[in-house]
N, C-alpha and C. Protein backbone atom coordinates (compact mmCIF):
# COMPACT_ATOMS: atom_id res chain seq x y z
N UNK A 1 10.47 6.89 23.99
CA UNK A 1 11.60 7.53 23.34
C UNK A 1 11.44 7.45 21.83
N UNK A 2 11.92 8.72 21.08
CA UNK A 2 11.46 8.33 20.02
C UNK A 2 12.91 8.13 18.99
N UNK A 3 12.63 7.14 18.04
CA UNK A 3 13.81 6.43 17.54
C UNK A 3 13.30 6.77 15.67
N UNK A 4 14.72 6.86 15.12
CA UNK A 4 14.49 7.04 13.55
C UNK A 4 14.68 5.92 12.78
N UNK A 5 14.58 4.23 13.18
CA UNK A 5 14.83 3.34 13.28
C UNK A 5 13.11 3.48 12.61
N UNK A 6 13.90 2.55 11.13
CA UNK A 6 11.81 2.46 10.81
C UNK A 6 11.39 1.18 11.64
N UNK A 7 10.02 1.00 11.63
CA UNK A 7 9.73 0.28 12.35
C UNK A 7 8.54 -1.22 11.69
N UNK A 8 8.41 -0.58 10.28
CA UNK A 8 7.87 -1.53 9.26
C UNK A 8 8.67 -1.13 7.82
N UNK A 9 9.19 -1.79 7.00
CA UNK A 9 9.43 -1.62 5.79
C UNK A 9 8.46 -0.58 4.61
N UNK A 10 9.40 0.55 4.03
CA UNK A 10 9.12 1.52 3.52
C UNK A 10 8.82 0.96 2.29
N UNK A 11 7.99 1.02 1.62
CA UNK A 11 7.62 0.18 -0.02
C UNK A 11 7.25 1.04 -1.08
N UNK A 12 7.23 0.86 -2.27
CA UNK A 12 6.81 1.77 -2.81
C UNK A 12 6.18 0.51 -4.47
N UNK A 13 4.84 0.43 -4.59
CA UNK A 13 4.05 -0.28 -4.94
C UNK A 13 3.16 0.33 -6.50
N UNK A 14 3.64 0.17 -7.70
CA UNK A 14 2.91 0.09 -9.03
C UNK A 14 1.95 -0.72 -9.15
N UNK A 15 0.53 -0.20 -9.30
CA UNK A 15 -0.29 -0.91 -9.64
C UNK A 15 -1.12 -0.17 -10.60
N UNK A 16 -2.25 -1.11 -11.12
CA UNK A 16 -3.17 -1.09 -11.70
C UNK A 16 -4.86 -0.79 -11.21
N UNK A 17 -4.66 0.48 -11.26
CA UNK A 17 -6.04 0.84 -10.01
C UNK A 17 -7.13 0.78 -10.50
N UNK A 18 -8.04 0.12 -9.55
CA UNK A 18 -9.57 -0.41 -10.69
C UNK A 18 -10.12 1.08 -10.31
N UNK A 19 -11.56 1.27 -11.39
CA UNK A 19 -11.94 2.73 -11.91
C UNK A 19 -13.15 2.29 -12.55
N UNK A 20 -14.04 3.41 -12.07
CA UNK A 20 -15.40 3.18 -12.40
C UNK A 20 -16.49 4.17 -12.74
N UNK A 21 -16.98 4.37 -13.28
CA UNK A 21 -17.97 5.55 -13.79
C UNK A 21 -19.28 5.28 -13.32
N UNK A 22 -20.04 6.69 -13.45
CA UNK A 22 -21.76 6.95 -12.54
C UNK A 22 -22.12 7.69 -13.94
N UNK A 23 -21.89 7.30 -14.85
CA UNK A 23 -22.90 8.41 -16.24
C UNK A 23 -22.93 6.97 -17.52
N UNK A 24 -24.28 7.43 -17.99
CA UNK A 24 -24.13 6.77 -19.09
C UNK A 24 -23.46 7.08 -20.33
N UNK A 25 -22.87 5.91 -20.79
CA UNK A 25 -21.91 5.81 -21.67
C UNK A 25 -22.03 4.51 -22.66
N UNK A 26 -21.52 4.71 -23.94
CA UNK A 26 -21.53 3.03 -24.80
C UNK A 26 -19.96 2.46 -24.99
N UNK A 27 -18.88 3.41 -24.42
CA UNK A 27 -17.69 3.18 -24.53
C UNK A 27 -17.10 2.93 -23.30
N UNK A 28 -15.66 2.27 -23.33
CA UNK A 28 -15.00 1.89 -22.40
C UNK A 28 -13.79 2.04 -22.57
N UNK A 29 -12.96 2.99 -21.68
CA UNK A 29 -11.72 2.75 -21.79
C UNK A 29 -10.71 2.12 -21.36
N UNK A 30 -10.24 1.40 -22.04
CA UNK A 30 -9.45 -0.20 -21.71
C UNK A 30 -8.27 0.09 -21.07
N UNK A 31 -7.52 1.64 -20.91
CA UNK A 31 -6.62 1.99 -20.50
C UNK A 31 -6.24 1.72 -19.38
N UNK A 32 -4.85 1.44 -18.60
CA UNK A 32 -4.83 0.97 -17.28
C UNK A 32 -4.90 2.26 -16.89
N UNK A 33 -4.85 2.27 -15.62
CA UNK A 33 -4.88 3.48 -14.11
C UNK A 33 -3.59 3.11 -13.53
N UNK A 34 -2.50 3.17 -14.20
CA UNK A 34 -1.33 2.97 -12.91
C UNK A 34 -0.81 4.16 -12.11
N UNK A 35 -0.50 3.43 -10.92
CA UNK A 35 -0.61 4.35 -10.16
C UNK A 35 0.49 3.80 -8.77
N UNK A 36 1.42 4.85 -8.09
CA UNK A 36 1.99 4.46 -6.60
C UNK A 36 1.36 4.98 -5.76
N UNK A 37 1.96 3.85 -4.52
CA UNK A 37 1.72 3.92 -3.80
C UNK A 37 2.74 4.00 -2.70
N UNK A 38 3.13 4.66 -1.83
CA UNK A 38 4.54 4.64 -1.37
C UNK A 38 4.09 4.34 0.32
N UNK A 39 4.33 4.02 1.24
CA UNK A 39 4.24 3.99 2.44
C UNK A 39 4.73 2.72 3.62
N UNK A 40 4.43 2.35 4.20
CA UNK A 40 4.93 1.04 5.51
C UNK A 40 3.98 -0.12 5.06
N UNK A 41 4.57 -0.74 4.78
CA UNK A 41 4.45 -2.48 4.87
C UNK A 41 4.11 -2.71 5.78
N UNK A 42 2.40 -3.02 6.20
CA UNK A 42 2.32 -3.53 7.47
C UNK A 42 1.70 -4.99 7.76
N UNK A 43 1.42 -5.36 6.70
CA UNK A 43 1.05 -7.19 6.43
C UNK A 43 0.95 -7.62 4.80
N UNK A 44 1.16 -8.63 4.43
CA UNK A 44 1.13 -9.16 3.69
C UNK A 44 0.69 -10.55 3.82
N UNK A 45 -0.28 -10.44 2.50
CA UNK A 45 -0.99 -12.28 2.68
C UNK A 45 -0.57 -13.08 1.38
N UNK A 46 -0.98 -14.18 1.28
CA UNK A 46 -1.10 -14.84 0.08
C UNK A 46 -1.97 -13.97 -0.91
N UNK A 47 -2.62 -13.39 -0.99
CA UNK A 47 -3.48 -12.56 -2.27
C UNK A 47 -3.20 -10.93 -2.19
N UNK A 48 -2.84 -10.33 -1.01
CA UNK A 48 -2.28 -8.76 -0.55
C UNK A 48 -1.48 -8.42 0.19
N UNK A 49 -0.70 -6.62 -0.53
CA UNK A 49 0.12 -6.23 0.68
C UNK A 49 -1.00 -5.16 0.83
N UNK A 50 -0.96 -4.71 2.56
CA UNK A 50 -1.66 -3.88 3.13
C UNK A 50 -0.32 -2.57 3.69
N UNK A 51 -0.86 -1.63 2.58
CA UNK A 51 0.45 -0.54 3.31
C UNK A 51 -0.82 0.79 3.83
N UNK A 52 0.07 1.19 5.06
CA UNK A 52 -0.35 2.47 5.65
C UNK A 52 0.52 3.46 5.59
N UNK A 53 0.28 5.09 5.62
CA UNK A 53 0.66 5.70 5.73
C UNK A 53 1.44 6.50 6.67
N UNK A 54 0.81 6.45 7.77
CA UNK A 54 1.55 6.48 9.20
C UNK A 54 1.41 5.30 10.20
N UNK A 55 2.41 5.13 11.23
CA UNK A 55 2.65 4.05 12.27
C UNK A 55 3.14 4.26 13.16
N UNK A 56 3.02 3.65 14.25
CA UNK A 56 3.77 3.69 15.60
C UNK A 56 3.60 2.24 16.44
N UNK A 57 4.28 2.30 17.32
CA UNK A 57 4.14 0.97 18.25
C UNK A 57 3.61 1.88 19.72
N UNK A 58 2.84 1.09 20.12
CA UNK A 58 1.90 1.32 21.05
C UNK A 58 2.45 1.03 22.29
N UNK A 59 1.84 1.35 23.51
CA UNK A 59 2.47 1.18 25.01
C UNK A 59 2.46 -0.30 24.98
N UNK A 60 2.14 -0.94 24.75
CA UNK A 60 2.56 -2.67 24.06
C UNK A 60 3.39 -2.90 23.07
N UNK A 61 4.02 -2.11 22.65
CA UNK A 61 4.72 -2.50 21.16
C UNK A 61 4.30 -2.84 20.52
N UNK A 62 3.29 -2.76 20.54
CA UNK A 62 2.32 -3.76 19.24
C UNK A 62 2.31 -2.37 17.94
N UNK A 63 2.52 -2.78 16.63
CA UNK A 63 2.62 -2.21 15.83
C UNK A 63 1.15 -1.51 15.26
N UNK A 64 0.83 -0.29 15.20
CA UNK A 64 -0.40 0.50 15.05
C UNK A 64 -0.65 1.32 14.06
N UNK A 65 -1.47 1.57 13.14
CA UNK A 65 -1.50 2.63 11.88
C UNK A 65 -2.89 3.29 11.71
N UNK A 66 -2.77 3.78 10.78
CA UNK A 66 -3.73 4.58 10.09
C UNK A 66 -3.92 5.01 8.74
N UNK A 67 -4.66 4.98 7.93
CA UNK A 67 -4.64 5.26 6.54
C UNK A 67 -4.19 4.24 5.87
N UNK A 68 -5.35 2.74 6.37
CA UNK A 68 -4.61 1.59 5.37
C UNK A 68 -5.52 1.42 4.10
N UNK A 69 -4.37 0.46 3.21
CA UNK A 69 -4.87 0.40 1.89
C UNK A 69 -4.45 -1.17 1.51
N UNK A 70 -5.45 -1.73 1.32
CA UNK A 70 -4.92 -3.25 0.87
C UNK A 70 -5.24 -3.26 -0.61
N UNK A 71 -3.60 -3.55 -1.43
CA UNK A 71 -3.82 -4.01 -2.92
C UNK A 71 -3.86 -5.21 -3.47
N UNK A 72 -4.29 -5.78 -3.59
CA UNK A 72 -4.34 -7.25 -4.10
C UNK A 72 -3.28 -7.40 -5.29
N UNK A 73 -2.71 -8.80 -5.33
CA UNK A 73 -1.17 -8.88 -6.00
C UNK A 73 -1.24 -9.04 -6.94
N UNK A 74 -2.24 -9.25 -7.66
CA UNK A 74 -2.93 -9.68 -9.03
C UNK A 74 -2.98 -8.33 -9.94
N UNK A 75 -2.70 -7.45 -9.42
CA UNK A 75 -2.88 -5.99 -9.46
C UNK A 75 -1.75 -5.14 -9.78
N UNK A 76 -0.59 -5.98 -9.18
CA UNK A 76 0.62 -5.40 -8.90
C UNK A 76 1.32 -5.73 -10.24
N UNK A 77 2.66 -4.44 -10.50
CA UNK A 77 3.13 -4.34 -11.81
C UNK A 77 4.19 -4.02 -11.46
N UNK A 78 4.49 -3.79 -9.93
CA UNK A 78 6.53 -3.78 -9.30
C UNK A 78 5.97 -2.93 -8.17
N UNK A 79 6.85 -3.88 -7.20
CA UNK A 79 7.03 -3.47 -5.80
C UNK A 79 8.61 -3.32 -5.18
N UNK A 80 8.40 -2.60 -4.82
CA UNK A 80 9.86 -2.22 -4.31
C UNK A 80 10.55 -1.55 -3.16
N UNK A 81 11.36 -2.54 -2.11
CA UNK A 81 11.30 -2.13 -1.02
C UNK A 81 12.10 -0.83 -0.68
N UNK A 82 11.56 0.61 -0.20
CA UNK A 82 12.45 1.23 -0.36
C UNK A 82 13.91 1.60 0.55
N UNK A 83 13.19 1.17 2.00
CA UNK A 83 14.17 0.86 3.39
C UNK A 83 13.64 -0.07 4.07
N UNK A 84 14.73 -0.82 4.50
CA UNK A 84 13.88 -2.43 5.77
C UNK A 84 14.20 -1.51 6.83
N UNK A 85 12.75 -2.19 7.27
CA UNK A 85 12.55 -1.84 8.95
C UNK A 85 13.86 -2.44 10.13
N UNK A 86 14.04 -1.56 10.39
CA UNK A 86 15.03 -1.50 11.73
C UNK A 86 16.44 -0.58 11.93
């Protein structure tokens, strides 16, 4: 049955996105890359949150995704929950 009841917390995540170049160059730009990230909270550790883009719970209920992205917190510049799951 399908329910509009989220089922992981909706987040929406400022960070500082690392960035890297393939040409030679003698300069560097020190500028940050900030950048969101908006999607489901689907773990969090002591060093990262891991959000995906889509989810579902499985013929086990076990919680399932796709399109994950783990940011490390060291990284982070405001997180913000946008709806709790349930």
């Amino acid at each position: 049955m399908f329910s509009r009841e989220l089922i992981a917390p909706l987040v929406d995540i400022l960070w500082d996105d690392a960035d890297a170049t393939a040409e030679w160059t003698a300069e560097i730009d020190e500028e940050e890359q900030l950048v969101h990230t908006v999607g489901f909270l689907i773990k969090e550790t002591k060093t990262a949150y891991y959000v995906s883009h889509t989810v579902y719970l499985d013929e086990h209920e076990q919680l399932t995704w796709n399109g994950r992205i783990r940011i490390p917190k060291g990284m982070i510049r405001s997180y913000t929950v946008l709806k709790e799951a349930g």
